[in-house]
Protein backbone atom coordinates (compact mmCIF):
# COMPACT_ATOMS: atom_id res chain seq x y z
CA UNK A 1 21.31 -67.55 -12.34
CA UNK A 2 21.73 -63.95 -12.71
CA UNK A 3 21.36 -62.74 -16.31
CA UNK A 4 23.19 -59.30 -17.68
CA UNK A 5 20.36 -57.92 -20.28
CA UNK A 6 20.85 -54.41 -22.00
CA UNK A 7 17.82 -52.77 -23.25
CA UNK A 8 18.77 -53.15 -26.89
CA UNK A 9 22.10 -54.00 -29.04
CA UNK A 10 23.17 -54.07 -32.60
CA UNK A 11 23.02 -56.92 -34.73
CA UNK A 12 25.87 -57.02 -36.44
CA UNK A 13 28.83 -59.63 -37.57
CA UNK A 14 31.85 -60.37 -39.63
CA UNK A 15 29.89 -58.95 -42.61
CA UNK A 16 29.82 -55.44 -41.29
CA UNK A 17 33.53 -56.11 -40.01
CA UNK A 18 34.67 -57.09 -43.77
CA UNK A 19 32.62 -54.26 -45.27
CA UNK A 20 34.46 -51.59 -43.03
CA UNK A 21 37.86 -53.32 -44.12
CA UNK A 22 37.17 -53.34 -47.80
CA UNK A 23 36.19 -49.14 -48.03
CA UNK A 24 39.28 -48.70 -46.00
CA UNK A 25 41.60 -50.37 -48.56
CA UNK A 26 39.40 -48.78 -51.38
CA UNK A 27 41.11 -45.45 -50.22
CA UNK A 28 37.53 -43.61 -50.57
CA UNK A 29 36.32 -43.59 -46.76
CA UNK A 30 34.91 -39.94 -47.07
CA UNK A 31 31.06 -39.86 -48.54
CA UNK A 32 30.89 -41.95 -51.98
CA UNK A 33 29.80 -44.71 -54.20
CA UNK A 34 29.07 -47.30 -50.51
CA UNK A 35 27.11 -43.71 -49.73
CA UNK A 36 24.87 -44.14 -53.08
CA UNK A 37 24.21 -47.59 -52.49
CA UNK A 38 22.87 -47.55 -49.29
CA UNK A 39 20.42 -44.85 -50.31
CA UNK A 40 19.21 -46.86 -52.99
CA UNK A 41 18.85 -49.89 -51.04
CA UNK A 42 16.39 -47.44 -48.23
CA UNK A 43 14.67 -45.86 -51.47
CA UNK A 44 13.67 -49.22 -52.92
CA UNK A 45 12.76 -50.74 -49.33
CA UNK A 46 10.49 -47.79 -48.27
CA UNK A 47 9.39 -47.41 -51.39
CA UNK A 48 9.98 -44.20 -52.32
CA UNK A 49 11.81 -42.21 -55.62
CA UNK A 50 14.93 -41.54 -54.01
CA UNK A 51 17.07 -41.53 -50.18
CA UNK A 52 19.44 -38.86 -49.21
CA UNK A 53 21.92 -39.59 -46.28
CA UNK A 54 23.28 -37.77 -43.57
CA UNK A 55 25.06 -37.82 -40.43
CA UNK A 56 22.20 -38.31 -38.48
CA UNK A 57 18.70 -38.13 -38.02
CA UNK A 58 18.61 -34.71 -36.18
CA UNK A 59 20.50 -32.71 -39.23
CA UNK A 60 17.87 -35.14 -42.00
CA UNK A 61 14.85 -33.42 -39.84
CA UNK A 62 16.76 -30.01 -40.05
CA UNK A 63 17.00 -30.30 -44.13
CA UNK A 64 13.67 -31.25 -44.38
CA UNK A 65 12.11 -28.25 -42.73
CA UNK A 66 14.23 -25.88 -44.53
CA UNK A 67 13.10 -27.47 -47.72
CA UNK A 68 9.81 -27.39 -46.68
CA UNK A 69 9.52 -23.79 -46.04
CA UNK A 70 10.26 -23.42 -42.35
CA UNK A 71 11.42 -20.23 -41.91
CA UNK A 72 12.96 -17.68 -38.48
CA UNK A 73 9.72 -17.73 -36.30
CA UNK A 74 7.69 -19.98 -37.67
CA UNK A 75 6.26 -22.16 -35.20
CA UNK A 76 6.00 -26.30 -35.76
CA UNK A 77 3.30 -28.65 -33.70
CA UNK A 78 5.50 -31.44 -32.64
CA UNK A 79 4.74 -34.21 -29.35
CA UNK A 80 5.73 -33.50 -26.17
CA UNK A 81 6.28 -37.00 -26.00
CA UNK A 82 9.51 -37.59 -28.20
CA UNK A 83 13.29 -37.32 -28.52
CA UNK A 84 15.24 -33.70 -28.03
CA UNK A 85 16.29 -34.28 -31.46
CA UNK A 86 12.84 -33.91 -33.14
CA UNK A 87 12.15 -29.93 -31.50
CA UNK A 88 15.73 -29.36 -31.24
CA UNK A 89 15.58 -30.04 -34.86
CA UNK A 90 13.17 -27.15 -35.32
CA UNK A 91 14.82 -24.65 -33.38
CA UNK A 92 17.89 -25.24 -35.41
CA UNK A 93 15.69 -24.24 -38.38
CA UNK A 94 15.11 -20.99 -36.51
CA UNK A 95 11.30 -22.06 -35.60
CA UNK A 96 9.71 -22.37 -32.45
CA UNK A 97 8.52 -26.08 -31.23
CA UNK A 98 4.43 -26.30 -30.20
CA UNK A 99 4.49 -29.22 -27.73
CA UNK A 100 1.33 -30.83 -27.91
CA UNK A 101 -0.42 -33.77 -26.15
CA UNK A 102 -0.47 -37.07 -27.70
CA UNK A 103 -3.23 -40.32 -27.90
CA UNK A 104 -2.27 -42.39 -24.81
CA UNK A 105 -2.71 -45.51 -26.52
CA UNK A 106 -0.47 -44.87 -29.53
CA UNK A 107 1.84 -42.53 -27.88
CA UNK A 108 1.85 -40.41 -31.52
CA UNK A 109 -0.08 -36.88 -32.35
CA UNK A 110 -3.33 -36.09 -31.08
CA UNK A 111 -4.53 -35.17 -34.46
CA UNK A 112 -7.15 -33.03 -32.18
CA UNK A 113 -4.71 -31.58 -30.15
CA UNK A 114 -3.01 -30.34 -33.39
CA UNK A 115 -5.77 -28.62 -35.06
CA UNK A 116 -6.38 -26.72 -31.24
CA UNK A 117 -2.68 -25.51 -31.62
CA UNK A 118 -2.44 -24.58 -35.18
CA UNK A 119 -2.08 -20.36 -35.15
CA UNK A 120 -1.26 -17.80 -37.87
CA UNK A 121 2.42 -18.72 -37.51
CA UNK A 122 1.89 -22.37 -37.30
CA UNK A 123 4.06 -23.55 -40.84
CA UNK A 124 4.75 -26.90 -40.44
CA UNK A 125 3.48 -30.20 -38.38
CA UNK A 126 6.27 -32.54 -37.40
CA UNK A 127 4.90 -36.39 -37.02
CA UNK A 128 6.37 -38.55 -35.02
CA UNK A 129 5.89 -42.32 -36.07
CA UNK A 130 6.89 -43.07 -32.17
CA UNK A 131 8.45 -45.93 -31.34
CA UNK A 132 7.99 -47.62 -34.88
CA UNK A 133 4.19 -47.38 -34.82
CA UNK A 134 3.11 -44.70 -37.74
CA UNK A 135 0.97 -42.00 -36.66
CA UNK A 136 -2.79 -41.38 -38.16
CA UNK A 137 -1.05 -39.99 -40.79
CA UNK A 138 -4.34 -39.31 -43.18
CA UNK A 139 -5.95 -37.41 -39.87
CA UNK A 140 -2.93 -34.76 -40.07
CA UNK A 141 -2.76 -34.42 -43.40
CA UNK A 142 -6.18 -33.48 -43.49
CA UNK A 143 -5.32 -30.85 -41.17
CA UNK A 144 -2.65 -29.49 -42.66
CA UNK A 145 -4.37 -29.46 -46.10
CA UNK A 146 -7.09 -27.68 -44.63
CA UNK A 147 -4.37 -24.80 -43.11
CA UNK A 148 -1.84 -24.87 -45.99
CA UNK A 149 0.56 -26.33 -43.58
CA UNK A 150 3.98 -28.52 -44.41
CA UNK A 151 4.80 -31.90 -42.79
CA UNK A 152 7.96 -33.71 -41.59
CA UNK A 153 7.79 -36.86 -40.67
CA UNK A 154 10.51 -38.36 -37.88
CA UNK A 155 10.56 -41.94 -38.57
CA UNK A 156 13.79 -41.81 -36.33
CA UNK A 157 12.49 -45.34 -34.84
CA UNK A 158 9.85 -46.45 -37.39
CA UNK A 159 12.14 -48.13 -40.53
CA UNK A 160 9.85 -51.33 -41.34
CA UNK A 161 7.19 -49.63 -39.51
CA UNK A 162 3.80 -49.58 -42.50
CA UNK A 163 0.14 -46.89 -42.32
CA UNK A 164 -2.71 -48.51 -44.12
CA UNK A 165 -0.09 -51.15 -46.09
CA UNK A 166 2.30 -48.85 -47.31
CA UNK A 167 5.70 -48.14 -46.02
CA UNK A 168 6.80 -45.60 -43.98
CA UNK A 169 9.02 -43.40 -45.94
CA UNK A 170 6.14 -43.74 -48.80
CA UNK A 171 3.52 -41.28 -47.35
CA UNK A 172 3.97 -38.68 -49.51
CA UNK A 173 5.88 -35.87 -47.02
CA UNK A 174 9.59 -35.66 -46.36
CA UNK A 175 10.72 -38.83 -44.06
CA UNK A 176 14.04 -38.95 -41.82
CA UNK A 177 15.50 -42.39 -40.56
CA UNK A 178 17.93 -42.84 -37.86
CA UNK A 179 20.79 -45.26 -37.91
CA UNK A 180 21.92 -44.67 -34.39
CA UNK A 181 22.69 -47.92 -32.44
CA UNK A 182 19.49 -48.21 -30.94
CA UNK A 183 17.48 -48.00 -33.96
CA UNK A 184 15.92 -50.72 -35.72
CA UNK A 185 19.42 -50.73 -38.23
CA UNK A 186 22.53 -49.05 -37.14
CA UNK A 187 25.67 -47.20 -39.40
CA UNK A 188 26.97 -46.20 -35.79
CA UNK A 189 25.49 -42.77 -36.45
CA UNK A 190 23.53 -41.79 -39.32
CA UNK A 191 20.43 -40.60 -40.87
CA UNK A 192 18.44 -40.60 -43.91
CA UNK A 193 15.59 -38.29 -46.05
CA UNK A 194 13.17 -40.39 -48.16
CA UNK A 195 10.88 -38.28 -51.04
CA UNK A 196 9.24 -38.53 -54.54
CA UNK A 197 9.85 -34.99 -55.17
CA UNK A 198 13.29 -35.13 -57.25
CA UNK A 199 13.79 -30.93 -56.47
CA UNK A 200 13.12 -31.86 -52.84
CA UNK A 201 15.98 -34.58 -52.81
CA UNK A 202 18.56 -33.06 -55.16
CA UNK A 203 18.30 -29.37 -52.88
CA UNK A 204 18.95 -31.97 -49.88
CA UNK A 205 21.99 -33.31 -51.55
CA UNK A 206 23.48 -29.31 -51.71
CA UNK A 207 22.34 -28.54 -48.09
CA UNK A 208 24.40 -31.65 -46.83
CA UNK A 209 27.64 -30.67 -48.67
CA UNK A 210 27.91 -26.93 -47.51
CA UNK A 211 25.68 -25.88 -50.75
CA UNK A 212 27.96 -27.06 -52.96
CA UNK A 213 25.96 -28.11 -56.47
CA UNK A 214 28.73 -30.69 -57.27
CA UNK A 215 29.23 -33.53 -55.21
CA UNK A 216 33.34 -35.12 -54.18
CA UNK A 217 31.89 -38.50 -55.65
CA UNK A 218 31.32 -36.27 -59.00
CA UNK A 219 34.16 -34.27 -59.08
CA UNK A 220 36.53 -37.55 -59.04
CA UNK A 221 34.62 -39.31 -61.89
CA UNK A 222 35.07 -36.24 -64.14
CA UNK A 223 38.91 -36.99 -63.95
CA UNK A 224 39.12 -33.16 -65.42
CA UNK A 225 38.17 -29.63 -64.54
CA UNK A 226 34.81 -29.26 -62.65
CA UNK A 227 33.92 -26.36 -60.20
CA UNK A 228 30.97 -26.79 -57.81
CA UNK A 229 29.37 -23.78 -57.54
CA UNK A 230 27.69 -22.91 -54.02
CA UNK A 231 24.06 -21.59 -54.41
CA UNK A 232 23.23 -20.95 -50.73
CA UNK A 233 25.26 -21.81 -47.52
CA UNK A 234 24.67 -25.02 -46.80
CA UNK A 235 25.57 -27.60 -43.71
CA UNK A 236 28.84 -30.86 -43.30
CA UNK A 237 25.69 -33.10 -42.84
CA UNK A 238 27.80 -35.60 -44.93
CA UNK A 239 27.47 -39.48 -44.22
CA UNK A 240 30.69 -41.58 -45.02
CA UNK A 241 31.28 -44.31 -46.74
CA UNK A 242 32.39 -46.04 -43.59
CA UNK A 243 29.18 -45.99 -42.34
CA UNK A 244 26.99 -46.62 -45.70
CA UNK A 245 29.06 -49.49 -45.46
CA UNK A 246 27.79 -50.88 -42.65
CA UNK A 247 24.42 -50.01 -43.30
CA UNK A 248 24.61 -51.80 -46.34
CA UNK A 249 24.66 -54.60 -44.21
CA UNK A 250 22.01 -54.40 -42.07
CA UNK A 251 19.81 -53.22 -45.03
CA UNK A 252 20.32 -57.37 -46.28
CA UNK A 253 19.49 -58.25 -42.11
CA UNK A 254 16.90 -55.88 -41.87
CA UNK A 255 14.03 -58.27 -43.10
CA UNK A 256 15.02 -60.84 -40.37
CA UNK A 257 15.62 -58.27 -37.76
CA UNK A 258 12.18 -56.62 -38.10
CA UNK A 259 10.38 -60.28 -38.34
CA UNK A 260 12.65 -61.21 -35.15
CA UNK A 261 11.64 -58.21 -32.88
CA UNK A 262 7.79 -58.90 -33.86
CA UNK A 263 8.06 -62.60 -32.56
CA UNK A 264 9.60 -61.21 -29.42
CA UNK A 265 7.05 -58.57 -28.86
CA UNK A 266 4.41 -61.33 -29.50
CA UNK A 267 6.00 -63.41 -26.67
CA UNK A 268 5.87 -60.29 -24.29
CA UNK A 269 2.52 -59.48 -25.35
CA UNK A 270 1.28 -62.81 -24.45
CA UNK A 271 2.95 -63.20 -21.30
CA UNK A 272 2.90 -59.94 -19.84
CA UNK A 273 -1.32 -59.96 -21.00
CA UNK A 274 -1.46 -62.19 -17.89
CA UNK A 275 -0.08 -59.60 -15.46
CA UNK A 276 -2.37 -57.78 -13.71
CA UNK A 277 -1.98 -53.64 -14.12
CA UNK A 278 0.19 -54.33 -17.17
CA UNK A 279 -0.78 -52.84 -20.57
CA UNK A 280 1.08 -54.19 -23.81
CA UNK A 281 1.57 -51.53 -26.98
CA UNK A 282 -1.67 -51.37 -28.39
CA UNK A 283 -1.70 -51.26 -32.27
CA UNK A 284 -4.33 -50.25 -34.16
CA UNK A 285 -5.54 -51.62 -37.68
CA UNK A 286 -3.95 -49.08 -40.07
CA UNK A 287 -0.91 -49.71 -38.55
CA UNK A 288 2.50 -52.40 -38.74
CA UNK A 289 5.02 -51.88 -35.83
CA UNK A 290 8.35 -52.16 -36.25
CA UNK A 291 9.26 -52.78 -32.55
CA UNK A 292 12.15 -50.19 -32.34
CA UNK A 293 11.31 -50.50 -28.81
CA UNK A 294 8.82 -52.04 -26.59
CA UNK A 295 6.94 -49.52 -23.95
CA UNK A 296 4.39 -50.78 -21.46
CA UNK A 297 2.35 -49.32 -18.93
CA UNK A 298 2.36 -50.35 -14.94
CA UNK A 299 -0.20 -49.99 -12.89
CA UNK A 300 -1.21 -46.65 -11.60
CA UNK A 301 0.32 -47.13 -7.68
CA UNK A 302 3.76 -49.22 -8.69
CA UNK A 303 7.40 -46.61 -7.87
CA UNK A 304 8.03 -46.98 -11.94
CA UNK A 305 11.72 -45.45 -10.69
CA UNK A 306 12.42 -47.84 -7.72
CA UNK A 307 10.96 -50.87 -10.45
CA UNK A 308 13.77 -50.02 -12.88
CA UNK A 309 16.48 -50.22 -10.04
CA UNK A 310 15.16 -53.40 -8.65
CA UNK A 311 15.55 -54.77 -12.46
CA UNK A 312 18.74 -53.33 -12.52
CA UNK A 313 19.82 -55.25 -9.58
CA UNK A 314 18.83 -58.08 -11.01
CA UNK A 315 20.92 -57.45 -14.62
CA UNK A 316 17.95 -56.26 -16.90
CA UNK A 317 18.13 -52.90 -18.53
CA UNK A 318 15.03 -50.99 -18.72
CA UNK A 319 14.25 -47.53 -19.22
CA UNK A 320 11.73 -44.78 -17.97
CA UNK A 321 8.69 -43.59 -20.91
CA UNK A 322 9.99 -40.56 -22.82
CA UNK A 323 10.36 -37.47 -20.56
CA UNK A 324 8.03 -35.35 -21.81
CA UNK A 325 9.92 -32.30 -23.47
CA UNK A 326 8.33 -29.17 -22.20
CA UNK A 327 9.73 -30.20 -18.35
CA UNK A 328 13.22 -30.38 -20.02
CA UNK A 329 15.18 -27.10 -18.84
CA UNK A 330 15.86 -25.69 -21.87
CA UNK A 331 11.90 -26.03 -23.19
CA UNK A 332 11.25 -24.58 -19.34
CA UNK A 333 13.16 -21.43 -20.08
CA UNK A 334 12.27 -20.82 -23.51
CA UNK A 335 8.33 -21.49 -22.62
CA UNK A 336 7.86 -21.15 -18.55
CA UNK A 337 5.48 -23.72 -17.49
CA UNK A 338 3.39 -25.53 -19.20
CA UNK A 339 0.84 -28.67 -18.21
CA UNK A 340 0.34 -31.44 -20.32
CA UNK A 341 -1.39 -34.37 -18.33
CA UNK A 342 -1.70 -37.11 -20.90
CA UNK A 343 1.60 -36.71 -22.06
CA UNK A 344 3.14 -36.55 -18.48
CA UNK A 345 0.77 -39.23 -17.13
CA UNK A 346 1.99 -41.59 -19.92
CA UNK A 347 5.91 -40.91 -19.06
CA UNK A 348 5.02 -41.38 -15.55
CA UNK A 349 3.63 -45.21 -16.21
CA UNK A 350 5.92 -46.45 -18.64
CA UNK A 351 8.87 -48.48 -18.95
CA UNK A 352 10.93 -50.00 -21.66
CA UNK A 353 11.88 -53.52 -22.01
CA UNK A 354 14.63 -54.90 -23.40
CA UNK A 355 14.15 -55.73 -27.12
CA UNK A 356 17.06 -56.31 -29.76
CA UNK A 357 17.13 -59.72 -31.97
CA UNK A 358 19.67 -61.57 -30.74
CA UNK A 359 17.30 -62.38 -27.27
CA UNK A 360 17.48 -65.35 -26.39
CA UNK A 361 14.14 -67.84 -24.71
CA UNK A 362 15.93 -67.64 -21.53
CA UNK A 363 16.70 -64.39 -21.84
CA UNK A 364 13.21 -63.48 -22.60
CA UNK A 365 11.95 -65.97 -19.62
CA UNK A 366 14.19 -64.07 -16.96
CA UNK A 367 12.70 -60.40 -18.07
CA UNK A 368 9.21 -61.72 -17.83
CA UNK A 369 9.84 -63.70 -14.69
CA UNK A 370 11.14 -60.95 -12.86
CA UNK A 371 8.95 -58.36 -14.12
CA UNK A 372 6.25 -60.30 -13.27
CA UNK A 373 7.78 -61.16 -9.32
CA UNK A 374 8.25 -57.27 -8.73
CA UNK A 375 5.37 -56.17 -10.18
CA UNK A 376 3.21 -58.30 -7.63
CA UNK A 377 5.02 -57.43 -4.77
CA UNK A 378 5.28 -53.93 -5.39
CA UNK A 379 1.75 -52.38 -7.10
């Protein structure tokens, strides 16, 4: 029997539904108290000093490099390998993106790669916790200790994701989450900034509001006379209460969801093991995945393209390996051409499986079944 799989899909329920009803009928829908507990509830699971929320992840990475010094021609090392948000994020900031290669095994930062790159105008290094595996984050920071350099870190898809036992969000730079539905939780859209640096967090909370030094949710418990004065010109990077709503939520799932997508990537890495050509996410020692997603390799001679319409056909979602950013046309313009084998020989060979908690065995079955069929008859 034919199956319909999507790659991923939210886990939500009634309890989401409710919690969307009950800020409606409070009357406070716009950013607010739902707002303040959701950040709490990401500070104290990450395990960091404090959370600031946003619309999404892309305007969180934006904050962060402003408030970490990133200035109008700066440049930032960043992965080719990643999401348009993480350099477009930079260029917002008025910097220039270095696309760099990245370890084929991990799919994060070279960390030797980014000490070849690093220049006079290199400010910043942007790490990429890809695909909710963390990064060698003590190699980097060596590197940009020894050059006086900043760090971001895009945890976009790495919520749950741990370095060396610790969570990510607790590493010591400035962290952004995403909440969009294909990360590990979803708000529908949505972001988040994780620090111990209380300066760091409270200058986040006045770039999200258009500067302003006073918050709405402030204003309305003075019940009196209150101006917000406006320090710099900030951003409407402003998450509702709507959404924190939700999030709250999935924050109370989240345990379950990221112990659910383990057991299913322990099924695929067992069963897909036995396929010849395949290679399952390697994961080193310092590391905990979080199993945002699930990226294999194929075999060096299988039509990756005609493989995805063949599952297609057959009602399983997958998706190509990241397109590697500096053949997007925008990066193409801004930079000409540039060659990066590793990173385009790992987008090349990889494919995404479907992975989202609710997968059932026979679900799970079907994907490998077929994957396993096509694969034979077509490497």
């Amino acid at each position: 029997m034919k199956m319909d799989i999507p790659l991923a899909r939210p886990y939500t329920d009634e309890k989401e539904e409710a919690a969307v009803v009950a800020v409606i009928r409070s009357g406070w829908v716009s950013q607010g108290p739902k707002v303040m507990e959701f950040e709490q509830m990401v500070a104290d699971f990450v395990g960091a000093r404090f959370a600031v929320a946003t619309n999404s992840c892309t305007s969180a990475l934006h904050v962060s490099l402003l408030l970490q010094g990133v200035q109008e021609g700066d440049e930032v090392i960043c992965p080719a390998f990643t999401c348009m948000a993480t350099a477009n994020a930079i260029r917002h900031a008025g910097a220039f993106p270095v696309l760099v290669e990245i370890d084929p095994r991990t799919f994060n930062l070279d960390p030797e790669a980014v000490a070849r790159a690093v220049s006079p105008k290199t400010r910043a290094i942007m790490v990429v916790h890809q695909i909710g595996l963390a990064a060698d984050i003590d190699a980097l920071q060596e590197i940009a200790q020894k050059h006086g350099l900043a760090i971001v870190e895009d945890a976009a898809t790495a919520l749950g994701g741990k370095y060396k036992g610790r969570m990510i969000g607790a590493l010591g730079a400035p962290t952004c989450f995403s909440f969009h539905p294909r990360k590990v939780i979803t708000t529908g859209e949505g972001g988040m900034i994780t620090t111990d640096d209380a300066d760091l967090a409270e200058r986040a909370r006045i770039l999200r509001s258009h500067g302003a030094s006073v918050s709405d949710l402030e204003r309305h418990k003075a019940r009196g006379v209150i101006y917000a004065a406006y320090p710099e010109a900030g951003y409407n990077y402003r998450m509702t209460d709507v959404q924190a709503a939700i999030g709250i939520e999935q924050m109370k799932k989240l345990p379950w969801i990221l112990e659910r997508k383990r057991e299913i990537a322990r099924f695929y890495d067992a069963e897909l093991s036995r396929i010849p050509g395949i290679e399952v996410p390697y994961v080193p020692d310092y590391a905990g995945h979080s199993y945002q997603s699930y990226l294999i390799y194929l075999p060096a001679s299988l039509d990756r393209d005609a493989l995805l319409r063949e599952m297609a056909a057959r009602g399983i979602s997958c998706r190509h390996g990241i397109a590697p950013l500096h053949l997007e046309p925008y990066y193409r313009r801004l930079y000409g051409e540039i060659h990066l084998p590793v990173t385009e020989e790992v987008s090349r060979r990889t494919l995404f499986l479907p992975i989202y908690p609710q997968m059932t065995p026979q679900e799970l079955h079907y994907v490998v079944d077929n994957l396993r069929e096509l694969v034979s008859r077509m490497a």
